[in-house]
Every structure is written in C-alpha cells, then in structure tokens.
PDBML (XML) file of the C-alpha atoms, coordinates in Angstrom:
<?xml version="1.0" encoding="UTF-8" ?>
<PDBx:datablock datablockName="MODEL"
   xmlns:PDBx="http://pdbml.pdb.org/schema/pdbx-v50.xsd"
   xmlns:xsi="http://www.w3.org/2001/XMLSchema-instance"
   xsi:schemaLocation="http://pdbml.pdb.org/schema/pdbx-v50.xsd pdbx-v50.xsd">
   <PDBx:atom_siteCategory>
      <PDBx:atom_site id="1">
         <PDBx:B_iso_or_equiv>0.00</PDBx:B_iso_or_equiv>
         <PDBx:Cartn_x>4.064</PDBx:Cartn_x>
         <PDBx:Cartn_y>4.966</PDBx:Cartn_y>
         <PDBx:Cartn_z>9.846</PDBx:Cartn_z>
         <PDBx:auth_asym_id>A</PDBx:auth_asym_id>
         <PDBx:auth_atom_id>CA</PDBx:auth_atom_id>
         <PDBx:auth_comp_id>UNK</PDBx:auth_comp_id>
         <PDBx:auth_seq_id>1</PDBx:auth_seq_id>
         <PDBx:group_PDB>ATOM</PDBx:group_PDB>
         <PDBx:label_alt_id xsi:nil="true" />
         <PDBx:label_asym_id>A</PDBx:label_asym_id>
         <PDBx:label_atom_id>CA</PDBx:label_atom_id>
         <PDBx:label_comp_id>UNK</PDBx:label_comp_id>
         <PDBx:label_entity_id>1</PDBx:label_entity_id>
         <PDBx:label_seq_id>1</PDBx:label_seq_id>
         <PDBx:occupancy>1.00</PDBx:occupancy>
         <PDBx:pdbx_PDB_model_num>1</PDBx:pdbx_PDB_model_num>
         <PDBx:type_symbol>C</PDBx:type_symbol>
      </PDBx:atom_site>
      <PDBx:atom_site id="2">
         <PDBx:B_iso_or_equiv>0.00</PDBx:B_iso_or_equiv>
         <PDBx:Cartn_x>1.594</PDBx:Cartn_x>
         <PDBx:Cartn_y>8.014</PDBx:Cartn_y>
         <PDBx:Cartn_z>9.154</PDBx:Cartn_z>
         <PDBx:auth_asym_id>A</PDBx:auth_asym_id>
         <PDBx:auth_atom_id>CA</PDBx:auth_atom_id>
         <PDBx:auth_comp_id>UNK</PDBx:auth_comp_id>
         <PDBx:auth_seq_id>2</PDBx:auth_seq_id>
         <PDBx:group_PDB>ATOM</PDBx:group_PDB>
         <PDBx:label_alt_id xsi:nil="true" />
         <PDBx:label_asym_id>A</PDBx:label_asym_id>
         <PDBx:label_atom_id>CA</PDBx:label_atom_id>
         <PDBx:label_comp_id>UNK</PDBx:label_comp_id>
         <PDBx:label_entity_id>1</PDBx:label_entity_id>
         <PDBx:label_seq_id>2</PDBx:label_seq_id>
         <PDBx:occupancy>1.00</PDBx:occupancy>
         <PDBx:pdbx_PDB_model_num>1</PDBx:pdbx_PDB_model_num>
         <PDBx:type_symbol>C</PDBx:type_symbol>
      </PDBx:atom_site>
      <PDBx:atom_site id="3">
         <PDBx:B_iso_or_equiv>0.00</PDBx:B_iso_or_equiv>
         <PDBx:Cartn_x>-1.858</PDBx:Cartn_x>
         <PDBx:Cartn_y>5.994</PDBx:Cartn_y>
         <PDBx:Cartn_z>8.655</PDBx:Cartn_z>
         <PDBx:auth_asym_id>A</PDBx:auth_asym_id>
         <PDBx:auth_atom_id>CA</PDBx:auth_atom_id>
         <PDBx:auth_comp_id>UNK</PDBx:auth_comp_id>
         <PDBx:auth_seq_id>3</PDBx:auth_seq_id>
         <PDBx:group_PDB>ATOM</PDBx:group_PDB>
         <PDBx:label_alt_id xsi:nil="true" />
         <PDBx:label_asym_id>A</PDBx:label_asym_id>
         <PDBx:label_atom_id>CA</PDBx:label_atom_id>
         <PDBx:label_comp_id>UNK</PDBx:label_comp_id>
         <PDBx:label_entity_id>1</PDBx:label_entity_id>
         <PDBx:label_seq_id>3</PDBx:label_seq_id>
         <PDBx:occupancy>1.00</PDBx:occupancy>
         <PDBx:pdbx_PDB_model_num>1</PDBx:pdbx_PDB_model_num>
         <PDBx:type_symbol>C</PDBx:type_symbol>
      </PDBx:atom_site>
      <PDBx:atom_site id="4">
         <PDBx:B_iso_or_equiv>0.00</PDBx:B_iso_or_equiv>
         <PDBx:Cartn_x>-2.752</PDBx:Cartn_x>
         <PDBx:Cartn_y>8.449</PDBx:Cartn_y>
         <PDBx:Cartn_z>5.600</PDBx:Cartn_z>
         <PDBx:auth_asym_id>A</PDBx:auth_asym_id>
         <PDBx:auth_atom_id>CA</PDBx:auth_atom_id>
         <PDBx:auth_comp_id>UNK</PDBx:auth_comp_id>
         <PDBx:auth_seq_id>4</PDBx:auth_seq_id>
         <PDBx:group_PDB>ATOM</PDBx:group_PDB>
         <PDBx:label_alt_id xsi:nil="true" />
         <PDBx:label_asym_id>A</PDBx:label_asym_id>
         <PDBx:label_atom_id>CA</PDBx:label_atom_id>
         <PDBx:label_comp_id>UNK</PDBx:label_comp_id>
         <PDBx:label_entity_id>1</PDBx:label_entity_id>
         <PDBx:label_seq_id>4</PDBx:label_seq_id>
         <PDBx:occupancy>1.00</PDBx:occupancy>
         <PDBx:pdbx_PDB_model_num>1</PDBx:pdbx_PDB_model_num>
         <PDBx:type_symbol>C</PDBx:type_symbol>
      </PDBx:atom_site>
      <PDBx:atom_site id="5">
         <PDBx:B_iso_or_equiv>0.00</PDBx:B_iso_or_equiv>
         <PDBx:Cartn_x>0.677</PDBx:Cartn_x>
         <PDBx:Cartn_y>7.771</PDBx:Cartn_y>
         <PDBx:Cartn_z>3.928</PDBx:Cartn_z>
         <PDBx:auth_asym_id>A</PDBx:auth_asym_id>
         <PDBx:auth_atom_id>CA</PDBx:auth_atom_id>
         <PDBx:auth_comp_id>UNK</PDBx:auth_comp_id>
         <PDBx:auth_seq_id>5</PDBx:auth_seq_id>
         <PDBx:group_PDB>ATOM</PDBx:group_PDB>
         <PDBx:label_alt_id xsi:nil="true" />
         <PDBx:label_asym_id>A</PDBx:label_asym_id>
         <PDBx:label_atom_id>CA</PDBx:label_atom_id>
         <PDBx:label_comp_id>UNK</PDBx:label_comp_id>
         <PDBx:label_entity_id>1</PDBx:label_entity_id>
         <PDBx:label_seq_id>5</PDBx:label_seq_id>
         <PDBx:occupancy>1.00</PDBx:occupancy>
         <PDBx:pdbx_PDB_model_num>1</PDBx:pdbx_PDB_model_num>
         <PDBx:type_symbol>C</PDBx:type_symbol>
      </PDBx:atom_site>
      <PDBx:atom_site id="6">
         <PDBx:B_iso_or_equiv>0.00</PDBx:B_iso_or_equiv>
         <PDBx:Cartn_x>0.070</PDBx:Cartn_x>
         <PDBx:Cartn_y>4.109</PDBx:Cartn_y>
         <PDBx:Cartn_z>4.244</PDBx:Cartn_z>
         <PDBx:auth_asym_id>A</PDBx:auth_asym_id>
         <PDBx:auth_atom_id>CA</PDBx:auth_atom_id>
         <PDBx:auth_comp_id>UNK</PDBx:auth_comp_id>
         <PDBx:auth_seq_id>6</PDBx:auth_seq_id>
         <PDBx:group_PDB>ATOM</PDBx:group_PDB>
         <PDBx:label_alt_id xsi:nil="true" />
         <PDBx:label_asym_id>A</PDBx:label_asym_id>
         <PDBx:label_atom_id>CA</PDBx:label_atom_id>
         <PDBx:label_comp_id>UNK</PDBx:label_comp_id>
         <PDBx:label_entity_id>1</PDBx:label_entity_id>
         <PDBx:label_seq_id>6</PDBx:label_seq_id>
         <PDBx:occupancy>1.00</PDBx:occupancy>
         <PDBx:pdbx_PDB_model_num>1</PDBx:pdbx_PDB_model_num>
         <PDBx:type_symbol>C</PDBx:type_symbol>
      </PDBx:atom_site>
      <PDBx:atom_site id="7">
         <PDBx:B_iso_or_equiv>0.00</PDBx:B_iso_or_equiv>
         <PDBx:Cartn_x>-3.180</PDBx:Cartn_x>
         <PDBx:Cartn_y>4.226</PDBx:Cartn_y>
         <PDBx:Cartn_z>2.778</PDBx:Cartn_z>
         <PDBx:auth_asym_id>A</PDBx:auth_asym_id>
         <PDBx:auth_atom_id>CA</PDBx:auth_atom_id>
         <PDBx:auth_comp_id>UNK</PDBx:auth_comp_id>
         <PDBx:auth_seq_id>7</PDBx:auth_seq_id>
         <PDBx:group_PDB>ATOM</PDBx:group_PDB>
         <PDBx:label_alt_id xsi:nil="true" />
         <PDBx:label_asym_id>A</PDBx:label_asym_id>
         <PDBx:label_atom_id>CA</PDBx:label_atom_id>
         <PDBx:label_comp_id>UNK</PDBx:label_comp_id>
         <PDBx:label_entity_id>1</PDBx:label_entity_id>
         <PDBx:label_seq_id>7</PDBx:label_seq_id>
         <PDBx:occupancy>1.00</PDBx:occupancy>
         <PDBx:pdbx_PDB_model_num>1</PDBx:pdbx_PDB_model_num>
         <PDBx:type_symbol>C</PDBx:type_symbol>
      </PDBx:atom_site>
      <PDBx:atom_site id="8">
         <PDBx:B_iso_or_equiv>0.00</PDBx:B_iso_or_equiv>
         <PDBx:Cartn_x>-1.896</PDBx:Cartn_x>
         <PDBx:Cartn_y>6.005</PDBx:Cartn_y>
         <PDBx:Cartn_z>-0.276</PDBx:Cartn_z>
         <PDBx:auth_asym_id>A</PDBx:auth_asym_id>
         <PDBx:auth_atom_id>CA</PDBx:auth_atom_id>
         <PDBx:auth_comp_id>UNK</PDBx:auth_comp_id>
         <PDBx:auth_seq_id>8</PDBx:auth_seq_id>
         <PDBx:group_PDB>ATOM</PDBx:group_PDB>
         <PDBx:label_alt_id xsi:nil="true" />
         <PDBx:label_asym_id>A</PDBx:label_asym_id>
         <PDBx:label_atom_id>CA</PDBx:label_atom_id>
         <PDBx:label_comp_id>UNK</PDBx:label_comp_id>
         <PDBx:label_entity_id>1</PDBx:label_entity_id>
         <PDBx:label_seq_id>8</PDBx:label_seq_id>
         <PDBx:occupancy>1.00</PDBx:occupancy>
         <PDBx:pdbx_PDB_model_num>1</PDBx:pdbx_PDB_model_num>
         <PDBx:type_symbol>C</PDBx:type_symbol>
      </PDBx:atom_site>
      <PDBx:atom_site id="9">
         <PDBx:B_iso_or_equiv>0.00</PDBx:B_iso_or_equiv>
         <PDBx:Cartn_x>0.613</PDBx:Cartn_x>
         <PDBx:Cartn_y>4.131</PDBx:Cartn_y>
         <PDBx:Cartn_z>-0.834</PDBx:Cartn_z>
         <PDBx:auth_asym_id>A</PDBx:auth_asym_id>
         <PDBx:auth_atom_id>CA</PDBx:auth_atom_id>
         <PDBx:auth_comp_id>UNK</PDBx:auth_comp_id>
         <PDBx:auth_seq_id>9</PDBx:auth_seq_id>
         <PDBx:group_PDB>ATOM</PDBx:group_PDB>
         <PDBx:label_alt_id xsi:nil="true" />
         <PDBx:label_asym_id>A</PDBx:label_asym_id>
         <PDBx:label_atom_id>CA</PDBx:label_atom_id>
         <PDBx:label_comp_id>UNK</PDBx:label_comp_id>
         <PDBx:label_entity_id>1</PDBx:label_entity_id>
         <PDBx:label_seq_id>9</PDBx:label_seq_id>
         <PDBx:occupancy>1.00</PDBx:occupancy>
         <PDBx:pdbx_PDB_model_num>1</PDBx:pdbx_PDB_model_num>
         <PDBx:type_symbol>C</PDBx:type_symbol>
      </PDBx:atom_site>
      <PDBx:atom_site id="10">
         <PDBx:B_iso_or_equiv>0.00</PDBx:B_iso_or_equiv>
         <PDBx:Cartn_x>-1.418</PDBx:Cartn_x>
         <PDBx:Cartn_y>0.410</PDBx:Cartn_y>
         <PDBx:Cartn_z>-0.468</PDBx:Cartn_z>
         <PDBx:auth_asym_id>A</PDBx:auth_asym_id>
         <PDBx:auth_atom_id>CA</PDBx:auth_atom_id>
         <PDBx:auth_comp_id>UNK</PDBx:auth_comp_id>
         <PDBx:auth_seq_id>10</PDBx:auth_seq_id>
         <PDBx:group_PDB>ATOM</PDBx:group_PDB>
         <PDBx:label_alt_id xsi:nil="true" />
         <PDBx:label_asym_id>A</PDBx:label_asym_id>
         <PDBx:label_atom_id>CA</PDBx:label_atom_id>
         <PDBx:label_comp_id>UNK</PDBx:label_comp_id>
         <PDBx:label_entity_id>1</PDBx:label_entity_id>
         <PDBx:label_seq_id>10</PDBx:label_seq_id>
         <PDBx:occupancy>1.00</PDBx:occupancy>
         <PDBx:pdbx_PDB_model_num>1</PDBx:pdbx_PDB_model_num>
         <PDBx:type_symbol>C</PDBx:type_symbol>
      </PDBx:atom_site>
      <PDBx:atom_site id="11">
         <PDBx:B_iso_or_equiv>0.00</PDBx:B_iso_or_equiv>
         <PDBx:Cartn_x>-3.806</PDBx:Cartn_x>
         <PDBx:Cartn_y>1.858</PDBx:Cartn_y>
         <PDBx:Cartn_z>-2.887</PDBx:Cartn_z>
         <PDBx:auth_asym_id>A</PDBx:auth_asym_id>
         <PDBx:auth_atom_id>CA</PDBx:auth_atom_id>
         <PDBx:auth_comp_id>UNK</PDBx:auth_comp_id>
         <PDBx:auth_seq_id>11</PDBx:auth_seq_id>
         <PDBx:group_PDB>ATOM</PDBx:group_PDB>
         <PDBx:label_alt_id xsi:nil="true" />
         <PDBx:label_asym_id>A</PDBx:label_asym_id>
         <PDBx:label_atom_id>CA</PDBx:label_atom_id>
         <PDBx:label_comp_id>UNK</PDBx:label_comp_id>
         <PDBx:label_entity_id>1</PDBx:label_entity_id>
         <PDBx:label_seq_id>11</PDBx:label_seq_id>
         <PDBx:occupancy>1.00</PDBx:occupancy>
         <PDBx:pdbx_PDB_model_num>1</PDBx:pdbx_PDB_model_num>
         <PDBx:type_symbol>C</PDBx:type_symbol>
      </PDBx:atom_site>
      <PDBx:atom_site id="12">
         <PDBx:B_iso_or_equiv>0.00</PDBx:B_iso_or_equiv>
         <PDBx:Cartn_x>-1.376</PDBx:Cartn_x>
         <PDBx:Cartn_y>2.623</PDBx:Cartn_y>
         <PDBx:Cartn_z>-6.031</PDBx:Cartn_z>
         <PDBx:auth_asym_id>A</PDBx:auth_asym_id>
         <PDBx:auth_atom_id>CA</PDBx:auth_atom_id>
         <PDBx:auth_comp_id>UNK</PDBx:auth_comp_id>
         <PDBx:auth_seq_id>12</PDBx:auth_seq_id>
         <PDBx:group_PDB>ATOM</PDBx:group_PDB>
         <PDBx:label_alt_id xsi:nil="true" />
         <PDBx:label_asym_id>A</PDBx:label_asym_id>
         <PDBx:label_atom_id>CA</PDBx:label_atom_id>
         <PDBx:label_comp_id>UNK</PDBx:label_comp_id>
         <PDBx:label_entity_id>1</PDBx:label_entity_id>
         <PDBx:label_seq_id>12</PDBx:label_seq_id>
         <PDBx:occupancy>1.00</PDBx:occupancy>
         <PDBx:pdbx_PDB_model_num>1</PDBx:pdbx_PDB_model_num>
         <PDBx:type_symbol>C</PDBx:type_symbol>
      </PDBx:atom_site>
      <PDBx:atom_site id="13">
         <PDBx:B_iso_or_equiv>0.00</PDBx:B_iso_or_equiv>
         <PDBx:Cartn_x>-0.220</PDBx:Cartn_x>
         <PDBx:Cartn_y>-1.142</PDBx:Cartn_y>
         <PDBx:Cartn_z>-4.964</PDBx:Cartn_z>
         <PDBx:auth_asym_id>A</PDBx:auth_asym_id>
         <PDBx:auth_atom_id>CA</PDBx:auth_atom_id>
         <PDBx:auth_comp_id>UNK</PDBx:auth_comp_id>
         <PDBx:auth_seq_id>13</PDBx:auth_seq_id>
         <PDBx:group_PDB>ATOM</PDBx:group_PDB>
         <PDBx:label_alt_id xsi:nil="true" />
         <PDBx:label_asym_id>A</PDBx:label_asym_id>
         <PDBx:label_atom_id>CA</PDBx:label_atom_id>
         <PDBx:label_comp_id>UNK</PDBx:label_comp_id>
         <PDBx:label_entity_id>1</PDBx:label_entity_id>
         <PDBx:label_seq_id>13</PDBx:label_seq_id>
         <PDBx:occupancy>1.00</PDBx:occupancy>
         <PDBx:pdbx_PDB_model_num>1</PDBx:pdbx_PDB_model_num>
         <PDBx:type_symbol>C</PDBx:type_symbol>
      </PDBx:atom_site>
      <PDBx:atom_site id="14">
         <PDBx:B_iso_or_equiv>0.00</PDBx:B_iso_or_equiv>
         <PDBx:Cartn_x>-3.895</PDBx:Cartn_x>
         <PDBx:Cartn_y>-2.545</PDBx:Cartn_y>
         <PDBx:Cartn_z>-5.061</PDBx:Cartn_z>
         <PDBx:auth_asym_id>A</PDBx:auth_asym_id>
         <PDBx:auth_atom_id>CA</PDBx:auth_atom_id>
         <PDBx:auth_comp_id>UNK</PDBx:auth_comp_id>
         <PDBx:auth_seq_id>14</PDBx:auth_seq_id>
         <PDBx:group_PDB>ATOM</PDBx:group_PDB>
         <PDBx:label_alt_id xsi:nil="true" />
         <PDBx:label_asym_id>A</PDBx:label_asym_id>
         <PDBx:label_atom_id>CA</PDBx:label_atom_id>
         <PDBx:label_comp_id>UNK</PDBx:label_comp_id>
         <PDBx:label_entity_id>1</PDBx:label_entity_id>
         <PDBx:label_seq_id>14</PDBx:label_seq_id>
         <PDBx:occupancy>1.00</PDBx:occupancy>
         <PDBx:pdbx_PDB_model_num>1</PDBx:pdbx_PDB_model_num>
         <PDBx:type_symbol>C</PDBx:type_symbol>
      </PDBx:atom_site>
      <PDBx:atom_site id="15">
         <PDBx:B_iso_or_equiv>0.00</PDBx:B_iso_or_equiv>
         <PDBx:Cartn_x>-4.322</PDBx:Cartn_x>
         <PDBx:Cartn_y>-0.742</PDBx:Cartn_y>
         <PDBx:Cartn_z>-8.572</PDBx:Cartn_z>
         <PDBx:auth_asym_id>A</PDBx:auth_asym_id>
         <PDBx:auth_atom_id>CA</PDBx:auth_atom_id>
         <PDBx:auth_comp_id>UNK</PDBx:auth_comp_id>
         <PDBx:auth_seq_id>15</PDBx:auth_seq_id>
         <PDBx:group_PDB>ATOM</PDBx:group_PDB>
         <PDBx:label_alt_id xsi:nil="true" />
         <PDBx:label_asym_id>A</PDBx:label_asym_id>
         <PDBx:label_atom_id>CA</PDBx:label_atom_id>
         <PDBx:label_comp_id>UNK</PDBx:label_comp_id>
         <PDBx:label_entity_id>1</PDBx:label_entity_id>
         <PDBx:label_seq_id>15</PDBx:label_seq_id>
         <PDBx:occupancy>1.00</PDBx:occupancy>
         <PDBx:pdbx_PDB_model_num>1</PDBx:pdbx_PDB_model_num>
         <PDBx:type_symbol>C</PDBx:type_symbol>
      </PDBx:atom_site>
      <PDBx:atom_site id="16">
         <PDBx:B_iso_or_equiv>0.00</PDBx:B_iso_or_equiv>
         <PDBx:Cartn_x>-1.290</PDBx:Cartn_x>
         <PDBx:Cartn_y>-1.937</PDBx:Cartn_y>
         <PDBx:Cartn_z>-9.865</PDBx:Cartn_z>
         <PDBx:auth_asym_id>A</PDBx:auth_asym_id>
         <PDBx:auth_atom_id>CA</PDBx:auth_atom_id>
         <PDBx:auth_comp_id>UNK</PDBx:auth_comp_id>
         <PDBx:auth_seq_id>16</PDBx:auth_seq_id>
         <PDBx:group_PDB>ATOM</PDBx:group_PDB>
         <PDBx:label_alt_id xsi:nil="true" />
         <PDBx:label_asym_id>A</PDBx:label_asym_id>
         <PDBx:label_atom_id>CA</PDBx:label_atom_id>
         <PDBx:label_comp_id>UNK</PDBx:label_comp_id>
         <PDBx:label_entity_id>1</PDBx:label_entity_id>
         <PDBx:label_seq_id>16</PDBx:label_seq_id>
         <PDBx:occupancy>1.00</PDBx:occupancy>
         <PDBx:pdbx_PDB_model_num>1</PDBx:pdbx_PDB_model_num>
         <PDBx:type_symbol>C</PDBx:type_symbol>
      </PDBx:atom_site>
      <PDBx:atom_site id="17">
         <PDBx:B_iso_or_equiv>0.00</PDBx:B_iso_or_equiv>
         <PDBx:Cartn_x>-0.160</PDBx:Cartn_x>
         <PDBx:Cartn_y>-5.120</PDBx:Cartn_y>
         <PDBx:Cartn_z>-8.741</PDBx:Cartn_z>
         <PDBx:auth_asym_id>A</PDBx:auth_asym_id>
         <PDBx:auth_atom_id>CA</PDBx:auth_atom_id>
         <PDBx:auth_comp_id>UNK</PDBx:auth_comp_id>
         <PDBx:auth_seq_id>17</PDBx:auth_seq_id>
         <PDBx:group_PDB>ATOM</PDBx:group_PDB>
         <PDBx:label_alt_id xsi:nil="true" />
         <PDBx:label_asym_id>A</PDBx:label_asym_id>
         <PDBx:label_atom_id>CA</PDBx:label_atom_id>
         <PDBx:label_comp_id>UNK</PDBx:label_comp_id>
         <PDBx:label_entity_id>1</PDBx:label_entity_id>
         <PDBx:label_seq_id>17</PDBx:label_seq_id>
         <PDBx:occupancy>1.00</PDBx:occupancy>
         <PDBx:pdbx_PDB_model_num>1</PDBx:pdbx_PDB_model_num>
         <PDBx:type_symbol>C</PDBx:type_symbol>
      </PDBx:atom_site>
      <PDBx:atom_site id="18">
         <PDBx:B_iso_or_equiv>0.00</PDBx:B_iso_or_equiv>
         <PDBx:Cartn_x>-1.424</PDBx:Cartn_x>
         <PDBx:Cartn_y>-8.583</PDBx:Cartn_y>
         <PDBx:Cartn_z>-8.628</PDBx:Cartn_z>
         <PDBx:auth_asym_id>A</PDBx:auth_asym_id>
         <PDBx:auth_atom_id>CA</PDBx:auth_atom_id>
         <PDBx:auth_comp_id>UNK</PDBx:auth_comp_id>
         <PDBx:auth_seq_id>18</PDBx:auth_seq_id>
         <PDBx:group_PDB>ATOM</PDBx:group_PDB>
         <PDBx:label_alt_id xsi:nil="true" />
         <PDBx:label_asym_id>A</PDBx:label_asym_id>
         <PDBx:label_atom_id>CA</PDBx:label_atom_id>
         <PDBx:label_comp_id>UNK</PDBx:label_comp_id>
         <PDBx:label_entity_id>1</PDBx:label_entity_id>
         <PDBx:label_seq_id>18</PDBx:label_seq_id>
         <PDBx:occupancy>1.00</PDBx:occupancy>
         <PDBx:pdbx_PDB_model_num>1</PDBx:pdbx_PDB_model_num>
         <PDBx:type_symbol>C</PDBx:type_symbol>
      </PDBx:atom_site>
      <PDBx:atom_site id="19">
         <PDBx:B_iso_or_equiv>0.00</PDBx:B_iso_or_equiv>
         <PDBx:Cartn_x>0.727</PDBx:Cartn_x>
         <PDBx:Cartn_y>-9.494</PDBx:Cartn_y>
         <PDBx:Cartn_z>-5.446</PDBx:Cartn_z>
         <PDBx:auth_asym_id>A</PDBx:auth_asym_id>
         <PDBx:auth_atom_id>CA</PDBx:auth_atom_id>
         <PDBx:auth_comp_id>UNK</PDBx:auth_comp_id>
         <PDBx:auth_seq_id>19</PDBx:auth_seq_id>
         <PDBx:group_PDB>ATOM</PDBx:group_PDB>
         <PDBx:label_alt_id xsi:nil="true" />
         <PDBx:label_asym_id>A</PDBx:label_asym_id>
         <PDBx:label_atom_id>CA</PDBx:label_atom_id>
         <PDBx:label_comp_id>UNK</PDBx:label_comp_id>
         <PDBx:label_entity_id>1</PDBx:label_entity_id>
         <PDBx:label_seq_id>19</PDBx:label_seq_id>
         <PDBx:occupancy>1.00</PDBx:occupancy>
         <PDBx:pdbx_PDB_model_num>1</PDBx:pdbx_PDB_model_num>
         <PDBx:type_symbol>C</PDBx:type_symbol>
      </PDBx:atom_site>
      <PDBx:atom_site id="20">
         <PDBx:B_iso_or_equiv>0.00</PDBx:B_iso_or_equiv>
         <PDBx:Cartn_x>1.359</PDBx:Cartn_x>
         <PDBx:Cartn_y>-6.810</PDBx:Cartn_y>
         <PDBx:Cartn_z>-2.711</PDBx:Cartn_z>
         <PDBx:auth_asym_id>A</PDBx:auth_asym_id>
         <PDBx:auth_atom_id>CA</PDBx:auth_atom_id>
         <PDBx:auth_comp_id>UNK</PDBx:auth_comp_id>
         <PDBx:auth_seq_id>20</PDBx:auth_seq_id>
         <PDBx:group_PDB>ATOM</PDBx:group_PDB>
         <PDBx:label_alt_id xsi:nil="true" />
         <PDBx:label_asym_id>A</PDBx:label_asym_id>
         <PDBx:label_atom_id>CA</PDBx:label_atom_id>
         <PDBx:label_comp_id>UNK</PDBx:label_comp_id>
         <PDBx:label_entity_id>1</PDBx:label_entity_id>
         <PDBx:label_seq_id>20</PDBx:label_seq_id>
         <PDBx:occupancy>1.00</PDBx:occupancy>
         <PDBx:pdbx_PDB_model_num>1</PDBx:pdbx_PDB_model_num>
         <PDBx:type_symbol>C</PDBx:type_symbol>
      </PDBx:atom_site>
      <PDBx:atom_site id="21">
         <PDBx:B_iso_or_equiv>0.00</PDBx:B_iso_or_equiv>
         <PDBx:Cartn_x>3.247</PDBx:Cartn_x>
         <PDBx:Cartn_y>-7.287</PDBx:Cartn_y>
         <PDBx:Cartn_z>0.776</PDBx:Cartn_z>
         <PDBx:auth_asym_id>A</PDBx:auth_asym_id>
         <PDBx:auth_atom_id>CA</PDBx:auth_atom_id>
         <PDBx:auth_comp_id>UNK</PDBx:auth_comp_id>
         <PDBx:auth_seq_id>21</PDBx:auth_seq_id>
         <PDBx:group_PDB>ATOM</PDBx:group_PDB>
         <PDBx:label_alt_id xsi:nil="true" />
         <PDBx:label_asym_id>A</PDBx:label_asym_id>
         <PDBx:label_atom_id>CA</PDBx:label_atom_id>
         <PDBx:label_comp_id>UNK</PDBx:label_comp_id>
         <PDBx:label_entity_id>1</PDBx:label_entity_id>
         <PDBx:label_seq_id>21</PDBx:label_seq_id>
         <PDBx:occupancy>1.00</PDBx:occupancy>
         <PDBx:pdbx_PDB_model_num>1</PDBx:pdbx_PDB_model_num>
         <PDBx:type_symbol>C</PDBx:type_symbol>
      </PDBx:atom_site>
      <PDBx:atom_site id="22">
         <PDBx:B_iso_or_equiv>0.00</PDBx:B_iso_or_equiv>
         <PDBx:Cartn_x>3.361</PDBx:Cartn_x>
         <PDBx:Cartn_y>-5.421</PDBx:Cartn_y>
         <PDBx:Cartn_z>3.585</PDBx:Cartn_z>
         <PDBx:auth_asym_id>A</PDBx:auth_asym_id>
         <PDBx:auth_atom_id>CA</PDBx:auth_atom_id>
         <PDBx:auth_comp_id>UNK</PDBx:auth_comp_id>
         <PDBx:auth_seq_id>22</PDBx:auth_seq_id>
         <PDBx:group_PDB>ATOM</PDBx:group_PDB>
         <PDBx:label_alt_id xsi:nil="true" />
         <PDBx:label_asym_id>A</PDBx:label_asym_id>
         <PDBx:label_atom_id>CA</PDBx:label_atom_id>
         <PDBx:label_comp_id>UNK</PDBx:label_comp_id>
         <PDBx:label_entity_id>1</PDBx:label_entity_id>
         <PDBx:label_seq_id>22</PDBx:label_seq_id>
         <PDBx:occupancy>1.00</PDBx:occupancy>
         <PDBx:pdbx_PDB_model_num>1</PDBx:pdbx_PDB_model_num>
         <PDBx:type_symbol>C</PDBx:type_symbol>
      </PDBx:atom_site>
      <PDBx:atom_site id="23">
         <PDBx:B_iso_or_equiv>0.00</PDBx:B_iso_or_equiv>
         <PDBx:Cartn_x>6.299</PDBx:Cartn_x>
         <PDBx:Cartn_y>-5.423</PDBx:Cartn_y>
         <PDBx:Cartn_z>6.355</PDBx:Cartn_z>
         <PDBx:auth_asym_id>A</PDBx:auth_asym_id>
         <PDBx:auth_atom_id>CA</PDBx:auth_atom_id>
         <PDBx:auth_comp_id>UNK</PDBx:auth_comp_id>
         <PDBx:auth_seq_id>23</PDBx:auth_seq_id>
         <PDBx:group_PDB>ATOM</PDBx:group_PDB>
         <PDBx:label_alt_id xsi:nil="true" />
         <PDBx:label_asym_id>A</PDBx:label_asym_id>
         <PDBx:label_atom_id>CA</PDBx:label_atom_id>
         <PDBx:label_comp_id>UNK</PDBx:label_comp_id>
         <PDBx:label_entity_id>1</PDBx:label_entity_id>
         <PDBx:label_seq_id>23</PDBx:label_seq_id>
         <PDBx:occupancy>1.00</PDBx:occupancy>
         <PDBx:pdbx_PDB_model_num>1</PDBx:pdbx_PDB_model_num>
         <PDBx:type_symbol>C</PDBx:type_symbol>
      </PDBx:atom_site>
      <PDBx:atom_site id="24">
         <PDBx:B_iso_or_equiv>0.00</PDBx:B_iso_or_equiv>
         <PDBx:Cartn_x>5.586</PDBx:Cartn_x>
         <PDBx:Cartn_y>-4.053</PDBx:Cartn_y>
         <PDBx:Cartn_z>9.563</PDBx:Cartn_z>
         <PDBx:auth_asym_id>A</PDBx:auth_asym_id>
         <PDBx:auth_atom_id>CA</PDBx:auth_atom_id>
         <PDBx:auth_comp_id>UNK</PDBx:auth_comp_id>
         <PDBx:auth_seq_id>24</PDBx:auth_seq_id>
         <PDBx:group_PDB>ATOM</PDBx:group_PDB>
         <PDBx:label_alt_id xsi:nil="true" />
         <PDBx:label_asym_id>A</PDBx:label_asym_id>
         <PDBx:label_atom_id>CA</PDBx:label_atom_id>
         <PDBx:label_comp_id>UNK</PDBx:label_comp_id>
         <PDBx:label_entity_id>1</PDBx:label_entity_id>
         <PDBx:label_seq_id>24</PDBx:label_seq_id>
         <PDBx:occupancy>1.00</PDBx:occupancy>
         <PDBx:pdbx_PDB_model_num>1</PDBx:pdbx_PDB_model_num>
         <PDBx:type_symbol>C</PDBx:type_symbol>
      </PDBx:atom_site>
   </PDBx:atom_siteCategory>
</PDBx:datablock>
C-alpha cells in the first residue's frame, strides 16, 4: 500500500500493457 511502490509498479503496467486493473 506504499504510494511510491504503487506508482512504480502502475507505470511498468501502463508501458506494457494494453489492459491494466487495479484491486484495492
């Protein structure tokens, strides 16, 4: 739930992917 972890994470998706969903 650490807001910079989250961020890095959603951006590899958003680079990568064409799709991306988030849970919680």
């Amino acid at each position: 739930d650490e807001p910079a972890e989250i961020e890095a994470a959603f951006r590899d998706a958003w680079a990568g992917a064409d799709v991306i969903i988030t849970t919680g």
